[in-house]
C-alpha atoms as a PDB file:
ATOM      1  CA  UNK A   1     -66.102  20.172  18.169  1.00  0.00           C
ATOM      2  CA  UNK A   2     -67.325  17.727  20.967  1.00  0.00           C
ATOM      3  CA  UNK A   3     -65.959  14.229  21.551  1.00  0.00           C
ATOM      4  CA  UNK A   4     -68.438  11.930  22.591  1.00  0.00           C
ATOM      5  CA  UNK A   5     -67.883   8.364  23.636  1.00  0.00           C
ATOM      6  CA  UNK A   6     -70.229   5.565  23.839  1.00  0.00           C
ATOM      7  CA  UNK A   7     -69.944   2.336  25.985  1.00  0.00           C
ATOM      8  CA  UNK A   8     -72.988   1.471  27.479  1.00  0.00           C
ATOM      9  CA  UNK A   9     -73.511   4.733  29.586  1.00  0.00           C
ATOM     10  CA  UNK A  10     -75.750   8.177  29.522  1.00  0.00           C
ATOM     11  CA  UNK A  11     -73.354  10.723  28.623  1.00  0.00           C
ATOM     12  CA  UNK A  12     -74.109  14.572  27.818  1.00  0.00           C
ATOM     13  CA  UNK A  13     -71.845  16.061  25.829  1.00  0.00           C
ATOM     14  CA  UNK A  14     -73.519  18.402  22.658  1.00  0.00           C
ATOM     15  CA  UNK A  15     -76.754  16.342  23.347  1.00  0.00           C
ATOM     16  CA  UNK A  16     -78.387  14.594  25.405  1.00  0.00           C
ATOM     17  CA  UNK A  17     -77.789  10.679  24.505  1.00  0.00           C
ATOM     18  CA  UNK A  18     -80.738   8.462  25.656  1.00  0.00           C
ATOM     19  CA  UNK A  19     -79.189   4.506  25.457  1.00  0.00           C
ATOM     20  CA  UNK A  20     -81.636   1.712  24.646  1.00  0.00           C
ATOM     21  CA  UNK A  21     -80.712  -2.002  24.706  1.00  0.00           C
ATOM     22  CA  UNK A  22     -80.351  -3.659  21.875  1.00  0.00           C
ATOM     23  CA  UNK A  23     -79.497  -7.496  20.653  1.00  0.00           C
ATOM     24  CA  UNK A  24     -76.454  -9.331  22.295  1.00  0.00           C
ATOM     25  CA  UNK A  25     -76.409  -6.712  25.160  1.00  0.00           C
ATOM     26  CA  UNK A  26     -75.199  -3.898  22.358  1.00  0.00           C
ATOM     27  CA  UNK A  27     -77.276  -0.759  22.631  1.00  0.00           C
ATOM     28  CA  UNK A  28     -78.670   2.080  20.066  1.00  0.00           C
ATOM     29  CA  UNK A  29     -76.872   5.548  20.776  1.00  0.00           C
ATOM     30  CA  UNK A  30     -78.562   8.477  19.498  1.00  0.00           C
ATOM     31  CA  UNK A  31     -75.894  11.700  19.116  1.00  0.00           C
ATOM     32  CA  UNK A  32     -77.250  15.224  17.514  1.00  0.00           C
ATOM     33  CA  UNK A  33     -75.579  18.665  17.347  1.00  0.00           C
ATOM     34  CA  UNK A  34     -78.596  19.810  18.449  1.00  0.00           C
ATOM     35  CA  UNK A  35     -80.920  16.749  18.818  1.00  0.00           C
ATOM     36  CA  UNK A  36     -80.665  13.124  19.749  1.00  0.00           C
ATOM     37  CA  UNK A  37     -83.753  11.252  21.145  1.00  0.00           C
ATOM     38  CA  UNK A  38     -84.740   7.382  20.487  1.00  0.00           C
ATOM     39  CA  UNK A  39     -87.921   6.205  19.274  1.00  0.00           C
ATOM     40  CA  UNK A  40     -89.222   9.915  18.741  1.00  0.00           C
ATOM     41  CA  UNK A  41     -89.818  12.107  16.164  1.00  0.00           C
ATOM     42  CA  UNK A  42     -87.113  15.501  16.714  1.00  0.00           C
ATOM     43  CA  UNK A  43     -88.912  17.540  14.982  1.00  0.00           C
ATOM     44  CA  UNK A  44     -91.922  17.190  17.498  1.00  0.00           C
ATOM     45  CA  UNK A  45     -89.422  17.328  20.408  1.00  0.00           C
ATOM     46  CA  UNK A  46     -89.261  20.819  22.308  1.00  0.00           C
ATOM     47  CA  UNK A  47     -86.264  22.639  22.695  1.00  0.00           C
ATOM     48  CA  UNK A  48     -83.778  20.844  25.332  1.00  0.00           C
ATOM     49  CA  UNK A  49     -80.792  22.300  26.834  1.00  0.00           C
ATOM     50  CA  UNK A  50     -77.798  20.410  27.687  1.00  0.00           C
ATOM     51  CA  UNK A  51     -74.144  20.760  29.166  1.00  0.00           C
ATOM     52  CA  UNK A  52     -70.653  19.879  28.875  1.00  0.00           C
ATOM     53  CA  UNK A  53     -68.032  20.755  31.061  1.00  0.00           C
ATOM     54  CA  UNK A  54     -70.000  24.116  31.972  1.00  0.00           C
ATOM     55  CA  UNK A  55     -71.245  24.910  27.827  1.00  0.00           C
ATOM     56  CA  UNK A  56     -74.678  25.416  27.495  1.00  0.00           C
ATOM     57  CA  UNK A  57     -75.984  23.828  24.613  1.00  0.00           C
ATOM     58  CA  UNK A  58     -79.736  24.261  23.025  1.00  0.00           C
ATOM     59  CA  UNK A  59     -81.568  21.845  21.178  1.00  0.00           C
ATOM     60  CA  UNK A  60     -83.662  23.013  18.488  1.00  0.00           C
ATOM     61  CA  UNK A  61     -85.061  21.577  15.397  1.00  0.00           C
ATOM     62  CA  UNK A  62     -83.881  21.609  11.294  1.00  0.00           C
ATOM     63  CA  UNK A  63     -80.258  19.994  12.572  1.00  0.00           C
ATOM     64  CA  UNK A  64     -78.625  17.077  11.593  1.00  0.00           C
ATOM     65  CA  UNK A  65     -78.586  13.708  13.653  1.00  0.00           C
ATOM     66  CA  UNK A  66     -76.821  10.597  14.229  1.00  0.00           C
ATOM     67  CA  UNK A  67     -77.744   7.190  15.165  1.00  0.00           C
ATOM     68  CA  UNK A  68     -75.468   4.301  15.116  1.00  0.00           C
ATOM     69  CA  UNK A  69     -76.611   0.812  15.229  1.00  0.00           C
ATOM     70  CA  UNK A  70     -75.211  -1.753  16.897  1.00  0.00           C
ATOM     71  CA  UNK A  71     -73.353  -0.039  19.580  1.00  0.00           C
ATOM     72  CA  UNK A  72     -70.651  -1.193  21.268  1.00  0.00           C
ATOM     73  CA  UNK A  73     -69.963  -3.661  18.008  1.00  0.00           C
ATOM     74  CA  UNK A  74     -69.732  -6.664  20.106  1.00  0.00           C
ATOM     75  CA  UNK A  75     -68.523 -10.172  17.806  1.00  0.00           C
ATOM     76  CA  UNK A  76     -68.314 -12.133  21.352  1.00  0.00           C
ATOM     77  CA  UNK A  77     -66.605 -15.344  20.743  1.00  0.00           C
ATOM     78  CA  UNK A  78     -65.282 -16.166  17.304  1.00  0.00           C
ATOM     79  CA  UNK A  79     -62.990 -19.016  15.785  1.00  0.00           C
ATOM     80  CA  UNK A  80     -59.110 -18.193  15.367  1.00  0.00           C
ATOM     81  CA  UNK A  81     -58.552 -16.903  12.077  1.00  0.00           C
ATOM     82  CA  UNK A  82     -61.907 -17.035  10.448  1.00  0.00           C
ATOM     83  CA  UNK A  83     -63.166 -13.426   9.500  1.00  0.00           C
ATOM     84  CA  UNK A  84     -66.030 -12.335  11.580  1.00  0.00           C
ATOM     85  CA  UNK A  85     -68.809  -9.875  10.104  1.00  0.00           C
ATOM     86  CA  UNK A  86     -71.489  -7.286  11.427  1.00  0.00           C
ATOM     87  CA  UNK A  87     -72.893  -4.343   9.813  1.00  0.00           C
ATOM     88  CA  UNK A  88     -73.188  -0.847  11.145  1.00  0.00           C
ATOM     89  CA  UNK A  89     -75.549   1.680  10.125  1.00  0.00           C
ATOM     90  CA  UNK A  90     -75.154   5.012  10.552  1.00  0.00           C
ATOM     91  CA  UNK A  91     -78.832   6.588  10.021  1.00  0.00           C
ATOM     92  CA  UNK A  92     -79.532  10.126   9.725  1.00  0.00           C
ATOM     93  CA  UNK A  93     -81.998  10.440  12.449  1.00  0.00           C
ATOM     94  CA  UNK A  94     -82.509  14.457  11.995  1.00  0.00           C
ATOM     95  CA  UNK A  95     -84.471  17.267   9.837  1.00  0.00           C
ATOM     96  CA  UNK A  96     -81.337  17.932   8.077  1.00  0.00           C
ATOM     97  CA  UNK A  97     -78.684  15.788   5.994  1.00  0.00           C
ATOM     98  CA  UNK A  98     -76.142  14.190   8.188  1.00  0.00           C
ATOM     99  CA  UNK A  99     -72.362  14.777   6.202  1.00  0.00           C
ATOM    100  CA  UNK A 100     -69.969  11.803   7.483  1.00  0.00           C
ATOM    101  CA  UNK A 101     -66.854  13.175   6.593  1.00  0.00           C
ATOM    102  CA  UNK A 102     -64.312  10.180   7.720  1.00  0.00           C
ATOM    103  CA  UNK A 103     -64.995   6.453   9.560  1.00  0.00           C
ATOM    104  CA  UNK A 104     -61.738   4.946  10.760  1.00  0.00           C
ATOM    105  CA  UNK A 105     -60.152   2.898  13.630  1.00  0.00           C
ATOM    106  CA  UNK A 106     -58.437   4.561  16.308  1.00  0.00           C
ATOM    107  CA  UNK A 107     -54.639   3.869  16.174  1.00  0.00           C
ATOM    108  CA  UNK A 108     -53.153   4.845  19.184  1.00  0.00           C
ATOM    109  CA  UNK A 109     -52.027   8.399  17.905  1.00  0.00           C
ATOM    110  CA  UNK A 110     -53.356  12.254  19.196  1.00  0.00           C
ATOM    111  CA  UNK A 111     -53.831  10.438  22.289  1.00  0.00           C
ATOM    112  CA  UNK A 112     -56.535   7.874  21.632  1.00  0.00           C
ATOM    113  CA  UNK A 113     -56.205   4.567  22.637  1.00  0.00           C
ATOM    114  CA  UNK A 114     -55.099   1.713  20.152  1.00  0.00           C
ATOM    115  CA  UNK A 115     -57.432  -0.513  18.247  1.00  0.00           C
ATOM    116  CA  UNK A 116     -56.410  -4.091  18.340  1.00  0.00           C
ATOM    117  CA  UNK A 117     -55.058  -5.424  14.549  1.00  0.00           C
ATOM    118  CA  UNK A 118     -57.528  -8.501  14.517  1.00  0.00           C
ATOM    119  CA  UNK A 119     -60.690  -5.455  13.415  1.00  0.00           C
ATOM    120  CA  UNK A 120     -60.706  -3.868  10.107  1.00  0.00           C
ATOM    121  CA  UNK A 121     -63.037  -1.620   8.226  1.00  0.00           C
ATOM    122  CA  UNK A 122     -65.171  -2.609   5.328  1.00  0.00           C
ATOM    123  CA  UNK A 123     -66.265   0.484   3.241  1.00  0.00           C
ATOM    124  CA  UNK A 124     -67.841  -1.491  -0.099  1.00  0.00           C
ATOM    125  CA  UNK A 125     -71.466  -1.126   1.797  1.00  0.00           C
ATOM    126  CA  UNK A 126     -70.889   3.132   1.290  1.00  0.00           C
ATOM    127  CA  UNK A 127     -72.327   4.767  -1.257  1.00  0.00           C
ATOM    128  CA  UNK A 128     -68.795   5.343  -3.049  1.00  0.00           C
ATOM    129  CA  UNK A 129     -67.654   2.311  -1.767  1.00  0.00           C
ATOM    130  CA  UNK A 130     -64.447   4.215  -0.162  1.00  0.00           C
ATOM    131  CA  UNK A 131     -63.404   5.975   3.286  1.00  0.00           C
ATOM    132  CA  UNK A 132     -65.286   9.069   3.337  1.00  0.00           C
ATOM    133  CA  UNK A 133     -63.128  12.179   3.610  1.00  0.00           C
ATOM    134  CA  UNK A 134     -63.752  15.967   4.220  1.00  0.00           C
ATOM    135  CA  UNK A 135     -63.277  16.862   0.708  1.00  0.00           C
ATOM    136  CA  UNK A 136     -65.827  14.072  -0.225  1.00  0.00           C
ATOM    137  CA  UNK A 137     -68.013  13.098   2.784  1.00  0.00           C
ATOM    138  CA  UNK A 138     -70.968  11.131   2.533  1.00  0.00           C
ATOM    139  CA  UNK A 139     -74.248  12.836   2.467  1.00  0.00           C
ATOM    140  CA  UNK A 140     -77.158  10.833   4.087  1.00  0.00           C
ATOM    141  CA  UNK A 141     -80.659  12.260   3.721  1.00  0.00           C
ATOM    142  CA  UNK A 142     -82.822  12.647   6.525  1.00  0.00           C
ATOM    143  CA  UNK A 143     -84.737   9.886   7.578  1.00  0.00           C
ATOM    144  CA  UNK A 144     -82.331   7.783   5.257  1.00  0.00           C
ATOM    145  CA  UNK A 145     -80.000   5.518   6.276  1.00  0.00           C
ATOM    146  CA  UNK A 146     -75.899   3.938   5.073  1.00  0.00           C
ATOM    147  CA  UNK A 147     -73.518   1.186   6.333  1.00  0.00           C
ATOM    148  CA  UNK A 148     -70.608  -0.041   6.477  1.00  0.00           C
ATOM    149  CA  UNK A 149     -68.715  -3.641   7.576  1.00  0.00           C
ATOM    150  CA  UNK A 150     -66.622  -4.224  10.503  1.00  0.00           C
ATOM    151  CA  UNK A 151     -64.610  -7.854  10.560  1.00  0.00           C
ATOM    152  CA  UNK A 152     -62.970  -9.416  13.237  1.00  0.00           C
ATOM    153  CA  UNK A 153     -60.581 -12.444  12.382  1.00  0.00           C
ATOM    154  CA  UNK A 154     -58.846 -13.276  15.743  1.00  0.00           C
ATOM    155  CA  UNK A 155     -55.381 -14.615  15.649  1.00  0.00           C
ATOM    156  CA  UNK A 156     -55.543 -16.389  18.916  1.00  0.00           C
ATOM    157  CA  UNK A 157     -57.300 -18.118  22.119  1.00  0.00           C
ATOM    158  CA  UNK A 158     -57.656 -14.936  24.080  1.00  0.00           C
ATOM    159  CA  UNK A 159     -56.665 -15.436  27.924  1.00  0.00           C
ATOM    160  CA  UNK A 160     -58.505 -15.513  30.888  1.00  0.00           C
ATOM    161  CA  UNK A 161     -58.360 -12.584  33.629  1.00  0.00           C
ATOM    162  CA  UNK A 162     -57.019 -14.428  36.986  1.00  0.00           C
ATOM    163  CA  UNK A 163     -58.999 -12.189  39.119  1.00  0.00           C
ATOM    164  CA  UNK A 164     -62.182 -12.077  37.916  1.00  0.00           C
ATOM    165  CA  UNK A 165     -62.293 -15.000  35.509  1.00  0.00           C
ATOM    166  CA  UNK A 166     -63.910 -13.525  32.633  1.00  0.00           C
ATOM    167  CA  UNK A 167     -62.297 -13.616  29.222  1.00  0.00           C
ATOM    168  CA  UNK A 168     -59.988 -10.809  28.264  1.00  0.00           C
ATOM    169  CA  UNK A 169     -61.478  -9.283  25.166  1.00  0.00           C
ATOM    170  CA  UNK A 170     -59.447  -8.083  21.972  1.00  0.00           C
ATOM    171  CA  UNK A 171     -60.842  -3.680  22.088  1.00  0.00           C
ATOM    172  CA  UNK A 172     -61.279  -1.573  18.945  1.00  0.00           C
ATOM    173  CA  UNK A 173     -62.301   1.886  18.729  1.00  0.00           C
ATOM    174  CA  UNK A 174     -64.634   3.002  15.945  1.00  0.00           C
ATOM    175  CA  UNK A 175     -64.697   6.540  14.992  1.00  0.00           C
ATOM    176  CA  UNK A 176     -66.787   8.204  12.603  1.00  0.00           C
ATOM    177  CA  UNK A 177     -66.632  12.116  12.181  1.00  0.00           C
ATOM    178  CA  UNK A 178     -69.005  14.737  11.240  1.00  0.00           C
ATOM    179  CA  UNK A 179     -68.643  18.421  11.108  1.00  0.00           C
ATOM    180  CA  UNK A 180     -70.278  18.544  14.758  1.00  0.00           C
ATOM    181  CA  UNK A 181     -68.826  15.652  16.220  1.00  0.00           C
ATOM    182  CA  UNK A 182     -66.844  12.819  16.528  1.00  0.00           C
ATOM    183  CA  UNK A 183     -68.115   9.976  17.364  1.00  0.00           C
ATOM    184  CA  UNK A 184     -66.792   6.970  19.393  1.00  0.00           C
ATOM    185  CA  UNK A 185     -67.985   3.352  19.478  1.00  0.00           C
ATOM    186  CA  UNK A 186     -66.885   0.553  21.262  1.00  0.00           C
ATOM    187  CA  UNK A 187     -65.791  -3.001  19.180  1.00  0.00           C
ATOM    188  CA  UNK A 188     -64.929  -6.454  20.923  1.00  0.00           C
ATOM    189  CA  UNK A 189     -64.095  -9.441  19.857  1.00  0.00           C
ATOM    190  CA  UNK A 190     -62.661 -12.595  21.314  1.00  0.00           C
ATOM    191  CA  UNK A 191     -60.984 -16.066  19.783  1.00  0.00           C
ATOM    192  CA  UNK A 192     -62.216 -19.250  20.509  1.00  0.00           C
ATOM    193  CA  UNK A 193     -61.039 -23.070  19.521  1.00  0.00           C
ATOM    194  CA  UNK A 194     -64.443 -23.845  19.163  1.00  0.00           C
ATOM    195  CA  UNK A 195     -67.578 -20.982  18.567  1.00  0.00           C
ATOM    196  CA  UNK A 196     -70.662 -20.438  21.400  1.00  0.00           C
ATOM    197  CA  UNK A 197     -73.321 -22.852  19.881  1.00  0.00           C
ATOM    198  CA  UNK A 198     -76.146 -20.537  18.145  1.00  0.00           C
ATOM    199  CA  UNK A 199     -80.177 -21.222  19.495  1.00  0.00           C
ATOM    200  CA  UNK A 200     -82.735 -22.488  16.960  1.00  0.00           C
ATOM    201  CA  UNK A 201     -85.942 -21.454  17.469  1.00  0.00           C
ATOM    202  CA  UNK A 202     -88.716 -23.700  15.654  1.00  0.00           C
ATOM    203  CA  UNK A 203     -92.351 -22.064  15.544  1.00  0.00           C
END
């Protein structure tokens, strides 16, 4: 099994991950045993080889895909202690069904790096409404597509770095495993006394 993490960068791990931009400065990661390509259709796609720390790895077609949406899961700048939502869908972007077999936040343990507590995980939006496990993952049909909720509620005005004067952003790590992989995406979220006003566009 392959780790691959996702923030903001072309990686090649089991696939070849192609990044586009997508609202807010959050981008579209495509991930594949076998697979991963955005805005085409994999079963047209001809076989594509890719490495990993000297593997060889061969795309071909009939495999199961992943695309997660947004990525990094970026909140920006919300007010202290009011929950924060956004959706993420997890879309089955192969020829094959995609088995999710657990979504969680990294804690700090086997090495990972800890999640800050102002993020939590949301199942209701799954099709069992729980945290999918190996003994019962959730299936999602090719072409089809599931979600699930991530909340921020930040518990305080985060600080400002000294040195380079940007804001220093609470960091969450989302996983979500398959068989094949285990995938990583980025969360952030900072608190604010008073939230970034929001555009109005009149037609």
């Amino acid at each position: 099994m392959r780790k691959l993490r996702i923030s903001g960068y072309v990686l090649t791990a089991l696939v070849s991950v192609f990044l586009g931009t997508g609202c807010g400065g959050g981008q579209d990661a495509d991930f594949s045993g076998a697979d991963a390509m955005k805005d085409q259709d994999v079963a047209d796609l001809p076989e594509v080889s890719s490495s990993n720390e000297g593997v060889a790895d061969t795309v071909k077609p009939g495999v199961p895909c992943i695309k997660v949406t947004p990525s990094p899961v970026d909140f920006g700048g919300r007010l202290i202690g009011q929950p924060a939502l956004i959706d993420v869908e997890i879309e089955s972007c192969g020829t094959a069904p995609l088995e999710v077999t657990d979504i969680f936040l990294q804690d700090g343990t086997g090495g990972t790096f800890p999640s800050s507590p102002d993020f939590l995980i949301d199942y209701a939006k799954l099709p069992a409404g729980v945290r999918p496990t190996v003994e019962k993952p959730v299936i999602v049909d090719a072409d089809d597509s599931v979600a699930f909720t991530m909340q921020c509620t930040p518990d305080q005005q985060n600080p400002m770095d000294p040195v380079t004067g940007q804001v220093l952003k609470d960091k969450g790590t989302i996983q979500i495993n398959t068989p094949d992989a285990e995938v990583e995406i980025e969360t952030l979220c900072f608190g604010v006394l008073l939230e970034c006003p929001q555009p109005i566009i009149v037609v």
